[in-house]
Structures are given as C-alpha cells and as structure tokens.
N, C-alpha and C. Protein backbone atom coordinates (compact mmCIF):
# COMPACT_ATOMS: atom_id res chain seq x y z
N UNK A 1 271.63 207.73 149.17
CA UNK A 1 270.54 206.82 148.88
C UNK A 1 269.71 206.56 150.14
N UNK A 2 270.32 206.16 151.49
CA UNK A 2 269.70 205.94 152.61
C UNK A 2 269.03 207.08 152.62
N UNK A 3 269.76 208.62 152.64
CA UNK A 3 268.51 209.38 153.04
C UNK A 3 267.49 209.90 152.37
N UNK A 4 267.44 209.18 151.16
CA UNK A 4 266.34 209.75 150.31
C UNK A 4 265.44 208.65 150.53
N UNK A 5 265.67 207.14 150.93
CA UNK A 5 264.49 206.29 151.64
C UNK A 5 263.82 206.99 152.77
N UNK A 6 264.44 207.16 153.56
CA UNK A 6 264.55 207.77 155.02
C UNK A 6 263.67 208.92 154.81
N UNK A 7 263.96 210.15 154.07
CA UNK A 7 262.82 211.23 153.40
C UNK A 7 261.69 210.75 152.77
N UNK A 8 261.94 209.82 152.10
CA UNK A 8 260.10 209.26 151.69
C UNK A 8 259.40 208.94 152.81
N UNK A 9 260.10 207.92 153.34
CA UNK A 9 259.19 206.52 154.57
C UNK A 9 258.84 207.85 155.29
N UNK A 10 259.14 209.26 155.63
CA UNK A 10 258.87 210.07 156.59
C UNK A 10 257.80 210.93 155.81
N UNK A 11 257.91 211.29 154.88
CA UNK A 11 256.59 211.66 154.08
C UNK A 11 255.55 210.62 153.31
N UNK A 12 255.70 209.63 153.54
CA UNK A 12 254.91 208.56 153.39
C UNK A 12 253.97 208.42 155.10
N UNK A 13 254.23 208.40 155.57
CA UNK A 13 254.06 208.10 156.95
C UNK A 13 253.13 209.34 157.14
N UNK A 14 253.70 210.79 157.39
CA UNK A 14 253.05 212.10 157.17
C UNK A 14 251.53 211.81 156.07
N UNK A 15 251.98 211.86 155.31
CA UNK A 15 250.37 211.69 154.37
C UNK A 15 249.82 210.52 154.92
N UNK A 16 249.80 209.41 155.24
CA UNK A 16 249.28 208.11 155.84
C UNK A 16 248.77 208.97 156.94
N UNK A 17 248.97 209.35 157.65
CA UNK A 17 248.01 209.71 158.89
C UNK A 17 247.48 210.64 158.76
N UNK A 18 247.60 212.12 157.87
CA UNK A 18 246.83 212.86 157.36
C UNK A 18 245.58 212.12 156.73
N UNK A 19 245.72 210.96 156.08
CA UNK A 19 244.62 210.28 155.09
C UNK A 19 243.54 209.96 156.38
N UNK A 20 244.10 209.37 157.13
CA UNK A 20 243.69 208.77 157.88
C UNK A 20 242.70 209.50 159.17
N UNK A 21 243.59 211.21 159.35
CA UNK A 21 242.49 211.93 160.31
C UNK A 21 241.63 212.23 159.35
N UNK A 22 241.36 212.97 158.13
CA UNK A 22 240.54 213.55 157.53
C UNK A 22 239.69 212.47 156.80
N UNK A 23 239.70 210.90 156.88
CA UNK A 23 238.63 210.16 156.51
C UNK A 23 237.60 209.70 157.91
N UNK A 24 238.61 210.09 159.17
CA UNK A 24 237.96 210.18 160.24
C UNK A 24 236.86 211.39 160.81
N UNK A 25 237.88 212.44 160.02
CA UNK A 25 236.62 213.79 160.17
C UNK A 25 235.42 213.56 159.18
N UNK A 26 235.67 212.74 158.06
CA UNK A 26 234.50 213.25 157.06
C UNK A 26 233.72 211.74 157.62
N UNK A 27 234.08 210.90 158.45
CA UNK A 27 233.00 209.65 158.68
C UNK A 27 232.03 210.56 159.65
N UNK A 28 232.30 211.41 160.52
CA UNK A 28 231.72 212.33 161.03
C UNK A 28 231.16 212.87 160.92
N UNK A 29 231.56 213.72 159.73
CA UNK A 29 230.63 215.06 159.29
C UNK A 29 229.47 214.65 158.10
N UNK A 30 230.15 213.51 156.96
CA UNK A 30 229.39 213.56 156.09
C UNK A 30 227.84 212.83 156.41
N UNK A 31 227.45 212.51 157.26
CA UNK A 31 225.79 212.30 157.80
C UNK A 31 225.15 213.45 158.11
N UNK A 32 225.73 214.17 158.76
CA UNK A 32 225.20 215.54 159.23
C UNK A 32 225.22 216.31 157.86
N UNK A 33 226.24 216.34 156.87
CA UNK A 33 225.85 217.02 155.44
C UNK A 33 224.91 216.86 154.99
N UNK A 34 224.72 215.47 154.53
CA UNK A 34 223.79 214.90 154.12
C UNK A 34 222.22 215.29 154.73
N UNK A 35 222.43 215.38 156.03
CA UNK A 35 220.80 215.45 157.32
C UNK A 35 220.65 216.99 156.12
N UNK A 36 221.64 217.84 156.51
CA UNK A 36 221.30 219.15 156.20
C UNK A 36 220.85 219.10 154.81
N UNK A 37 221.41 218.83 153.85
CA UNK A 37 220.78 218.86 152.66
C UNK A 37 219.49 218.62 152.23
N UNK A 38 219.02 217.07 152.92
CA UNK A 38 217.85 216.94 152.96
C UNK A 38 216.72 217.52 153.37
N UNK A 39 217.52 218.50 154.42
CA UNK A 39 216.80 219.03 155.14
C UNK A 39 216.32 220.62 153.75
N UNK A 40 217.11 221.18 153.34
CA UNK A 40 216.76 221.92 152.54
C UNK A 40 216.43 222.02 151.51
N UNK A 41 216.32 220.43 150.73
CA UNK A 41 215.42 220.15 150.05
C UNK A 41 214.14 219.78 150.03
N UNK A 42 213.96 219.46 151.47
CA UNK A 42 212.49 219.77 152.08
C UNK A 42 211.83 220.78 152.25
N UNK A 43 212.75 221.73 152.17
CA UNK A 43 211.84 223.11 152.69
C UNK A 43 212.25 223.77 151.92
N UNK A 44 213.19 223.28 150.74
CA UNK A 44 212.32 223.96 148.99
C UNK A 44 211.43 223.88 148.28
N UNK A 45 211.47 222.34 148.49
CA UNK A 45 209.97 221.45 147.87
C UNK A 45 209.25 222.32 148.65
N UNK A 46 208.81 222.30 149.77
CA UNK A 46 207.21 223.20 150.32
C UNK A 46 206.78 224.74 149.83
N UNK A 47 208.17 225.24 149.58
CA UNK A 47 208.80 226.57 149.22
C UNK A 47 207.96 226.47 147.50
N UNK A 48 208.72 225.96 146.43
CA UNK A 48 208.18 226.11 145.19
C UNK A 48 206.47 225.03 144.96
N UNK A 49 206.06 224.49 145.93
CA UNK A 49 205.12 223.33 146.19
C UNK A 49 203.49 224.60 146.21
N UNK A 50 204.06 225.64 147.06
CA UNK A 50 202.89 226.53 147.63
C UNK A 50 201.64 225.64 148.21
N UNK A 51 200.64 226.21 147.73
CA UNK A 51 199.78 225.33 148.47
C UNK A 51 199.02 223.95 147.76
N UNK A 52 200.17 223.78 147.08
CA UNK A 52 199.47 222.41 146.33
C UNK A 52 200.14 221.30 147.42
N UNK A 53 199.47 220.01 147.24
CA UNK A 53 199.73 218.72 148.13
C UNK A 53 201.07 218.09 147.25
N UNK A 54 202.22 217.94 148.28
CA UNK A 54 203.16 217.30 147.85
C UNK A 54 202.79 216.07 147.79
N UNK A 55 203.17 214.98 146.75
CA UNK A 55 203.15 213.93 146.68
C UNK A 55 204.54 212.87 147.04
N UNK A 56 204.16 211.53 146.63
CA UNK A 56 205.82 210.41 147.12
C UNK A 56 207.04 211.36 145.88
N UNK A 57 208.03 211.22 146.76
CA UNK A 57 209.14 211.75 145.60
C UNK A 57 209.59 210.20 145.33
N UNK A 58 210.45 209.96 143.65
CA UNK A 58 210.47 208.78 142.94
C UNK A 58 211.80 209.45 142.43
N UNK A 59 213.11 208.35 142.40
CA UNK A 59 213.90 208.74 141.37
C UNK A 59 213.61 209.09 139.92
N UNK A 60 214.55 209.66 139.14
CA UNK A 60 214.09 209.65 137.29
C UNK A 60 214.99 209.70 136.77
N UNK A 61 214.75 207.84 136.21
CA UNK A 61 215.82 207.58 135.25
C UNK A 61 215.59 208.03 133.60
N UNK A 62 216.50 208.31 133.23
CA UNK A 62 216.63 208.44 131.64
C UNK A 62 216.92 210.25 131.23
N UNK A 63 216.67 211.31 132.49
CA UNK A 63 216.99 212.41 132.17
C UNK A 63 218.26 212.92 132.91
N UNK A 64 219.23 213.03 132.36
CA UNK A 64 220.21 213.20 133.08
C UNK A 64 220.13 214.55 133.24
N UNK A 65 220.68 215.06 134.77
CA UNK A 65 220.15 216.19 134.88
C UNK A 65 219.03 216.54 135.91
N UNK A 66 218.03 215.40 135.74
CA UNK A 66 216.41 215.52 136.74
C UNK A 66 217.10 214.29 137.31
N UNK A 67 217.36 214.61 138.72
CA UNK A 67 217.20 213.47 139.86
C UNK A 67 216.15 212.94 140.44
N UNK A 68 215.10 213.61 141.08
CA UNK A 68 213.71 212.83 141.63
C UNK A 68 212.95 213.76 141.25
N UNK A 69 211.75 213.38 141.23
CA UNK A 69 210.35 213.98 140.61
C UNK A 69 209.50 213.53 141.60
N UNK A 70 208.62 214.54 142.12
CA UNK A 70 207.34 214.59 143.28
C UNK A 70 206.37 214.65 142.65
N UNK A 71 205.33 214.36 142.63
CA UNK A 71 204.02 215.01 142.11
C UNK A 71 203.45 216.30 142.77
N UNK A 72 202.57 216.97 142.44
CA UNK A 72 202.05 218.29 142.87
C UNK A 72 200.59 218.39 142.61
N UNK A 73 199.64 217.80 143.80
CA UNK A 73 198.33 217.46 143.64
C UNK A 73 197.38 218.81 144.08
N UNK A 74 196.35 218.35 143.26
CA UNK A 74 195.56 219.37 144.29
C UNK A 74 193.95 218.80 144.10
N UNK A 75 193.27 218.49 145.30
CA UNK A 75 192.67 217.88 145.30
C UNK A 75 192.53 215.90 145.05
N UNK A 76 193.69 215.77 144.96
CA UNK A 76 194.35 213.96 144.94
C UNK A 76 194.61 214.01 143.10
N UNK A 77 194.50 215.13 142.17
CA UNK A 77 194.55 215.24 140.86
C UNK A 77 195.58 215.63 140.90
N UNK A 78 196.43 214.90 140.16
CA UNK A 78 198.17 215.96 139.51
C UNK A 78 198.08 217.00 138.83
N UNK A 79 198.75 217.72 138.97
CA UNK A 79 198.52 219.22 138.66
C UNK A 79 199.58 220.06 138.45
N UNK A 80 200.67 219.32 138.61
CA UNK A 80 202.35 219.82 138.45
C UNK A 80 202.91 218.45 139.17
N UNK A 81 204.50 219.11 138.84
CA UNK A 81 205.81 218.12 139.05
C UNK A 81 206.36 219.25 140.04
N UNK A 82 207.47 218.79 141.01
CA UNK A 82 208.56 219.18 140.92
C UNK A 82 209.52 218.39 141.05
N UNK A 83 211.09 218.69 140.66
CA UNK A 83 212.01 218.18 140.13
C UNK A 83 213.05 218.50 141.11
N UNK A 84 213.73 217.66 141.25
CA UNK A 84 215.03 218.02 141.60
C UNK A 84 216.22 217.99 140.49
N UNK A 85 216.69 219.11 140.43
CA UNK A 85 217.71 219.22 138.98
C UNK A 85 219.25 219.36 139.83
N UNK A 86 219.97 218.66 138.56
CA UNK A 86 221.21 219.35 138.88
C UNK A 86 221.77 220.04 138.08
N UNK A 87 222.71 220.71 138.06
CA UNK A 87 223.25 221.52 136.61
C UNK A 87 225.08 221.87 137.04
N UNK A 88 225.36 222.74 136.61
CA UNK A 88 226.98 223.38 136.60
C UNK A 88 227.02 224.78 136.27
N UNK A 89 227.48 225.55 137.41
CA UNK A 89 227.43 227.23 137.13
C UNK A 89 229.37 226.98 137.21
N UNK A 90 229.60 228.43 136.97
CA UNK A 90 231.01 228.75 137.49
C UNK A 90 231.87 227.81 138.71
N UNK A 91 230.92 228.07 139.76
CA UNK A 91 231.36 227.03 140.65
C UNK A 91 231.28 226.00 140.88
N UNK A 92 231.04 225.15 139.73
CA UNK A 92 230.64 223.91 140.00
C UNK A 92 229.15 223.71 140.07
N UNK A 93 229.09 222.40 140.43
CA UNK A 93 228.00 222.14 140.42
C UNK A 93 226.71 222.22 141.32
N UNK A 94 225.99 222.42 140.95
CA UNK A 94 224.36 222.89 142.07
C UNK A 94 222.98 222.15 141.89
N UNK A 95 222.34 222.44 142.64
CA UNK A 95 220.74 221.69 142.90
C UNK A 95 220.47 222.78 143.20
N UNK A 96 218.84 222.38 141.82
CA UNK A 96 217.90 223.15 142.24
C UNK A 96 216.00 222.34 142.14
N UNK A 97 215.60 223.16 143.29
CA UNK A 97 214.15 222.31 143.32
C UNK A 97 213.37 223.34 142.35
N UNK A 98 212.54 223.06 141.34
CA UNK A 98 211.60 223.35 140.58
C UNK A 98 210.36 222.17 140.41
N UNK A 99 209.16 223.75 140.38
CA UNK A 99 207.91 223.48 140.33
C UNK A 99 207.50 223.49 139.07
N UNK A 100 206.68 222.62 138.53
CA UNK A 100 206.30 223.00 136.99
C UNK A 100 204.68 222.51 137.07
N UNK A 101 203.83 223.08 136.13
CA UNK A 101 202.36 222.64 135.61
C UNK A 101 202.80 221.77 135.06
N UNK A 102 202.15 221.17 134.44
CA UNK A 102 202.07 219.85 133.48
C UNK A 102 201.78 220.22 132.60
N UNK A 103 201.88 221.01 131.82
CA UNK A 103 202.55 221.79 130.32
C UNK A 103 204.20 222.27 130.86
N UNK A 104 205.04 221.78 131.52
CA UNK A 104 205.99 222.30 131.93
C UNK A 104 206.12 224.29 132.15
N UNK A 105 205.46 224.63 132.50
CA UNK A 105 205.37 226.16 132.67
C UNK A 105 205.83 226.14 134.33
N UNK A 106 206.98 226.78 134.67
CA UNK A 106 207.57 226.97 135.43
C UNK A 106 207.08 227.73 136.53
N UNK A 107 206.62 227.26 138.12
CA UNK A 107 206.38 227.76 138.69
C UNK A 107 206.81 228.45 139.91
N UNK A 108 207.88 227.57 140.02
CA UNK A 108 208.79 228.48 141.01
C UNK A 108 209.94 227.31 141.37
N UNK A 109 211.33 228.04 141.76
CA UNK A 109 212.14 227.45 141.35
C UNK A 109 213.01 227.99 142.96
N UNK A 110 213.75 226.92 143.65
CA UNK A 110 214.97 227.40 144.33
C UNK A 110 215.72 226.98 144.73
N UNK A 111 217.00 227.30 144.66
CA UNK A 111 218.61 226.13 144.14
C UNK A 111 218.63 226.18 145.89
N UNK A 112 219.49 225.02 145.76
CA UNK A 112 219.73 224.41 147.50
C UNK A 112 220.92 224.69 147.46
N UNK A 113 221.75 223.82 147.04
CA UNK A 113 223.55 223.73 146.99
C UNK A 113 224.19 224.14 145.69
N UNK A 114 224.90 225.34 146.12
CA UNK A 114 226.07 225.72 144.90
C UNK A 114 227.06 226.14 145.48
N UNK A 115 228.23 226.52 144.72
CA UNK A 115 230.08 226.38 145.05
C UNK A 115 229.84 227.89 144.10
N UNK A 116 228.85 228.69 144.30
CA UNK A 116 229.08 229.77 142.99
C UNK A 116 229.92 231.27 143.96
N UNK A 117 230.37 231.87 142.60
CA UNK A 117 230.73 233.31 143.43
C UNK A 117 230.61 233.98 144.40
N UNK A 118 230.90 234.07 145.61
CA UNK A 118 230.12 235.57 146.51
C UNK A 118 230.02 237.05 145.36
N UNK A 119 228.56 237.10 145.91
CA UNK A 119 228.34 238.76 144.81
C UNK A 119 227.85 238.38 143.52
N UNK A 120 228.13 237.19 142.61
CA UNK A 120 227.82 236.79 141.38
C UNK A 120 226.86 236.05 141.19
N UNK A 121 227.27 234.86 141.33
CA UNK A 121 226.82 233.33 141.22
C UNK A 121 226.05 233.32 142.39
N UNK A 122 226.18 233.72 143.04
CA UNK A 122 225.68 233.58 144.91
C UNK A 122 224.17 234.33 144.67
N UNK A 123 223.99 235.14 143.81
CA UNK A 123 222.76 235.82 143.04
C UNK A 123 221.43 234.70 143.09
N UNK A 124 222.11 233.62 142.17
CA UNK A 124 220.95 232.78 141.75
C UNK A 124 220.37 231.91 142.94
N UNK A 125 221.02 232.02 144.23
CA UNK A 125 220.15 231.88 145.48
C UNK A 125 218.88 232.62 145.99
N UNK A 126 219.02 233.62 145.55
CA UNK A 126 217.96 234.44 146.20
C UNK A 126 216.84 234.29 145.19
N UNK A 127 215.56 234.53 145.54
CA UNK A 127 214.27 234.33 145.45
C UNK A 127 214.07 235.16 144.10
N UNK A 128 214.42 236.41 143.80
CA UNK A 128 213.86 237.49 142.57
C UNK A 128 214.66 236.90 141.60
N UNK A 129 216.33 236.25 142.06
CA UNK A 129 217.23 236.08 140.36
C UNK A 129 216.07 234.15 140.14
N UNK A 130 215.44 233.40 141.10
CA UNK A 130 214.44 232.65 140.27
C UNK A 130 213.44 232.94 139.59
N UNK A 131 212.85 233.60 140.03
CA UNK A 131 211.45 234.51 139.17
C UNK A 131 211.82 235.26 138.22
N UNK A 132 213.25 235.57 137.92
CA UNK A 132 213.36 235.75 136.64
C UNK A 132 212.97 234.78 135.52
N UNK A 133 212.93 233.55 135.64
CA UNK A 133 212.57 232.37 134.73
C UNK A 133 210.73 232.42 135.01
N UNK A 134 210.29 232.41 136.03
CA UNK A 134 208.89 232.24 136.61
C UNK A 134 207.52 232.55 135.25
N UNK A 135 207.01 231.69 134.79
CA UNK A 135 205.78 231.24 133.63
C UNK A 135 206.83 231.22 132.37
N UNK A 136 207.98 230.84 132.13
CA UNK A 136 208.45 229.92 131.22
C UNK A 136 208.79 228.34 130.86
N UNK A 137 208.59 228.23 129.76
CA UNK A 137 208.08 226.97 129.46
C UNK A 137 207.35 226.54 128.43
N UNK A 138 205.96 226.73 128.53
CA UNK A 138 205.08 226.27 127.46
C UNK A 138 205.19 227.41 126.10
N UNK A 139 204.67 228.51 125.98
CA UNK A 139 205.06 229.55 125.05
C UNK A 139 206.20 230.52 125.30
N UNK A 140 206.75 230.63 126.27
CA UNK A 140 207.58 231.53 126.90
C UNK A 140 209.09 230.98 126.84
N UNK A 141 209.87 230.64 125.79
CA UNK A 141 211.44 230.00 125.77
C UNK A 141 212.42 230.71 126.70
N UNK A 142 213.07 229.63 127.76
CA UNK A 142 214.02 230.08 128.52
C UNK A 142 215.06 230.87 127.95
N UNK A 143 215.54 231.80 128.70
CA UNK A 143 216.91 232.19 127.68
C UNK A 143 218.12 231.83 127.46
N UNK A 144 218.85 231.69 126.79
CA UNK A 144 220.32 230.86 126.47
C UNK A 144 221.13 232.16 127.49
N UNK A 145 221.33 233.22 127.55
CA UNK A 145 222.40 233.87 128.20
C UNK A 145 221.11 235.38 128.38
N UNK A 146 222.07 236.30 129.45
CA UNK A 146 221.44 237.30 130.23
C UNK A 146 220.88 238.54 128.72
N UNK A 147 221.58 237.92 127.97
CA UNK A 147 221.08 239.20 126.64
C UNK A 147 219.79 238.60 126.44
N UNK A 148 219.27 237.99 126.69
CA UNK A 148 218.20 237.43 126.02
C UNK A 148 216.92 238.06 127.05
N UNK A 149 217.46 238.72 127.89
CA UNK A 149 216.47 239.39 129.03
C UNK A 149 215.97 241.02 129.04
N UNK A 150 215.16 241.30 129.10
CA UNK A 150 214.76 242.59 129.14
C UNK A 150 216.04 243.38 129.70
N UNK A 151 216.05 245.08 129.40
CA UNK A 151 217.33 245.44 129.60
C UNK A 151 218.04 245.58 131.26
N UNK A 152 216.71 245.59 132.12
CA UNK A 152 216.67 245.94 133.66
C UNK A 152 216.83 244.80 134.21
N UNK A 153 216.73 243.40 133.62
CA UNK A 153 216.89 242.52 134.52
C UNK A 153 218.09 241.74 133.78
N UNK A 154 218.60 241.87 132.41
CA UNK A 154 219.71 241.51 132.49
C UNK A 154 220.73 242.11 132.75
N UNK A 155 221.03 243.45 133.36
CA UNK A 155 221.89 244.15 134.33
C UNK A 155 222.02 242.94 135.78
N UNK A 156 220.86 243.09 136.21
CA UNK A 156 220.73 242.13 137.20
C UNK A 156 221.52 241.01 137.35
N UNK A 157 221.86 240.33 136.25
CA UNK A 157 222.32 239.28 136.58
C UNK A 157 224.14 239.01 135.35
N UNK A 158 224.13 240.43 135.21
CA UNK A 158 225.52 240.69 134.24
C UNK A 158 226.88 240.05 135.60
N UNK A 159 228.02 239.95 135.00
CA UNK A 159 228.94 239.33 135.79
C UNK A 159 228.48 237.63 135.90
N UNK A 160 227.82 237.00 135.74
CA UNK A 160 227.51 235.86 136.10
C UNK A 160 227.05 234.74 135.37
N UNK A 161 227.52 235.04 133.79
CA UNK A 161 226.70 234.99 132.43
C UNK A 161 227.11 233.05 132.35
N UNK A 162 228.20 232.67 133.44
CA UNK A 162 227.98 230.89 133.20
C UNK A 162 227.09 229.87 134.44
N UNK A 163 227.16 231.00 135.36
CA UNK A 163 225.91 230.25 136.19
C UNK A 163 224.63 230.72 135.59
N UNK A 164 223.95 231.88 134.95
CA UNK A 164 223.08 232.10 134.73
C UNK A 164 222.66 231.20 133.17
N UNK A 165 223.77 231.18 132.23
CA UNK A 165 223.47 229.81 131.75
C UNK A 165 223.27 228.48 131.77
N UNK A 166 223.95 228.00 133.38
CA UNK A 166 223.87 226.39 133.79
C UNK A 166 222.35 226.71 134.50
N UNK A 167 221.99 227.99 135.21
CA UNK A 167 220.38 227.58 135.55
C UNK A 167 219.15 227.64 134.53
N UNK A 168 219.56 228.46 133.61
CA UNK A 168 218.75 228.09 132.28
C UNK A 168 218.25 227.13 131.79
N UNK A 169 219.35 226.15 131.83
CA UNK A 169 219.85 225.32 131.03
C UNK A 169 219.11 224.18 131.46
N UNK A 170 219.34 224.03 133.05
CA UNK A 170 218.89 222.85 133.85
C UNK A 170 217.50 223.07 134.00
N UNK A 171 217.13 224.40 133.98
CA UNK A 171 215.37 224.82 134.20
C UNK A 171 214.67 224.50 133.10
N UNK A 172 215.43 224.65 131.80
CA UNK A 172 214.96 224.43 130.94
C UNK A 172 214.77 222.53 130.74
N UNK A 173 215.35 221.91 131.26
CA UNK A 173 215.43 220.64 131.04
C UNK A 173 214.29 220.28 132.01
N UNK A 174 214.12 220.91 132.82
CA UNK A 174 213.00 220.43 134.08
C UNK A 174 212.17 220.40 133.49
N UNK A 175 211.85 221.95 132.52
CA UNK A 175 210.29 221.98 131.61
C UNK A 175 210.11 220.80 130.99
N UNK A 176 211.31 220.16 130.10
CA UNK A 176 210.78 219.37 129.09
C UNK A 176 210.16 218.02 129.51
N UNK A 177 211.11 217.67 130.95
CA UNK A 177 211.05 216.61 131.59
C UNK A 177 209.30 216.65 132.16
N UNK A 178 209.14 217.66 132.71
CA UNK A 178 208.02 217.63 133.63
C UNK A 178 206.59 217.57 132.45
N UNK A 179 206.82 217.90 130.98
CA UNK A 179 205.95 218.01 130.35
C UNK A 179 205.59 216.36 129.86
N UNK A 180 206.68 215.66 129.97
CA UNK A 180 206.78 214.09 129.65
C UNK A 180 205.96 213.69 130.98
N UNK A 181 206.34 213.80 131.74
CA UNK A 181 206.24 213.21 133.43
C UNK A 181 204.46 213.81 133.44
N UNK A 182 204.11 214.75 132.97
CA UNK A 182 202.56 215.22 133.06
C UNK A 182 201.15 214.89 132.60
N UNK A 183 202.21 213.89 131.32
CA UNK A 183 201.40 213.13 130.81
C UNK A 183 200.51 212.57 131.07
C-alpha cells in the first residue's frame, strides 16, 4: 500500500511540473502565434483585396463559420466583402480569407492556417487549388466533392476529397454571407 502512494505522489509530482513547464512555454510562445497569424491574415486580405481599398474589418455575428468581414471599396463605394472563414478539412480545422462582389461571386480566396496532409490537404494552400472555385457564386454553384469538377482539375485535387469538401463548403458559405452583407 505505502508503495503504491509513494508511486503516485512521484507521478503526480512528474506531471505537476511537466504542467507547469509547458504552460510556461506556451505563455511565451502563444503571442508570437498569434503576432504571426495576424500577420498572415494581413497579407491575405491585400492578397485576395487586389487593388480594391480595404476597408475597417468588423466581427460577424449570426454566421457561424464567417468570423470578420472587411469591406472592399473602390472609389469610397463598396464593391465586395472579404471574409474571414473557418471550416474543417482532414486535418482539422483552417482559415481562409475570401474576396467576394456583392452578388457573392468569388474573387479570390487564400487559406492561412491548416493541420491538413503534406502532398494532399497541403494542396489547398497554394494559389491554382483556390482558383479552382474563382467566379463562383452567383450563377456558377460551388461543388459538393472533386467529381463535380471538370475531368483535369478534379485529378488535381483526387486524394483529398474531405478537405476539398470543408473548402467548398466554407467558400460556399462566404458567398451566401457576403451576398447578405452586400446589401
């Protein structure tokens, strides 16, 4: 009996100070995460923004899914949204910044943070697997999965058929949102 107290209080003790360095590493690190993130959601927004005038970014309540909404002026006239979305691929969960007209027609789109595949999921980072969605929206319906794509570009994005549905999914929610928000 003593030494099975004796074996806890010693692995009690062990995890107690483990808790204790790694809430010390993350009081550390998690500001600098944070700096960085922001930081690359700044220079997505300018990225899918092109040469329209960014406007104040505003939280947005009631769409779950759309976190903040910018305006997209041109000439001091609104003229698009963009959105900050979140969604869920394979790896969890991701952000992505999208541009939309105000008919929600999709103008350019590019994810900041994802936990997705190397080789797969890691796809929907790069610039061509967004422009696969690019002028959908108003007449043009996003697609539910990679079959729904011409035959050359859904090769493109085969292997990856639940992140390529969570960015659908969330792009597609940006449209509807941004077509409300355009009003």
């Amino acid at each position: 009996m003593k030494k099975t107290l004796m074996t806890s209080l010693v692995l009690f003790l062990i995890c107690a100070v483990c808790a204790v360095l790694c809430a010390t590493v993350n009081s550390f690190t998690a500001p600098k995460i944070e700096e960085n993130i922001r930081k690359a959601n700044a220079e997505a927004l300018k990225s899918v923004a092109g040469d329209l005038e960014i406007g104040e970014t505003v939280p947005v309540e009631g769409w779950p899914g759309v976190v903040e909404a910018t305006p997209l002026l041109e000439d001091g006239k609104r003229v698009g949204t963009a959105l900050l979305l979140s969604g869920s691929g394979y790896g969890g969960a991701f952000s992505i910044i999208a541009s939309y007209d105000t008919e929600g027609v999709l103008l350019g789109a590019k994810m900041t943070t994802d936990s997705e595949t190397a080789g797969l999921g890691k796809k929907a980072e790069e610039d061509w697997y967004m422009a696969l969605f690019g002028g959908m929206g108003k007449d043009k319906s996003f697609p539910s999965s990679p079959k729904d794509l011409p035959g050359e570009e859904a090769a493109l994005v085969s292997g990856a058929t639940v992140t390529f549905k969570g960015v659908s999914k969330a792009l597609k929610l940006g449209s509807d949102c941004a077509k409300e928000v355009g009003r």
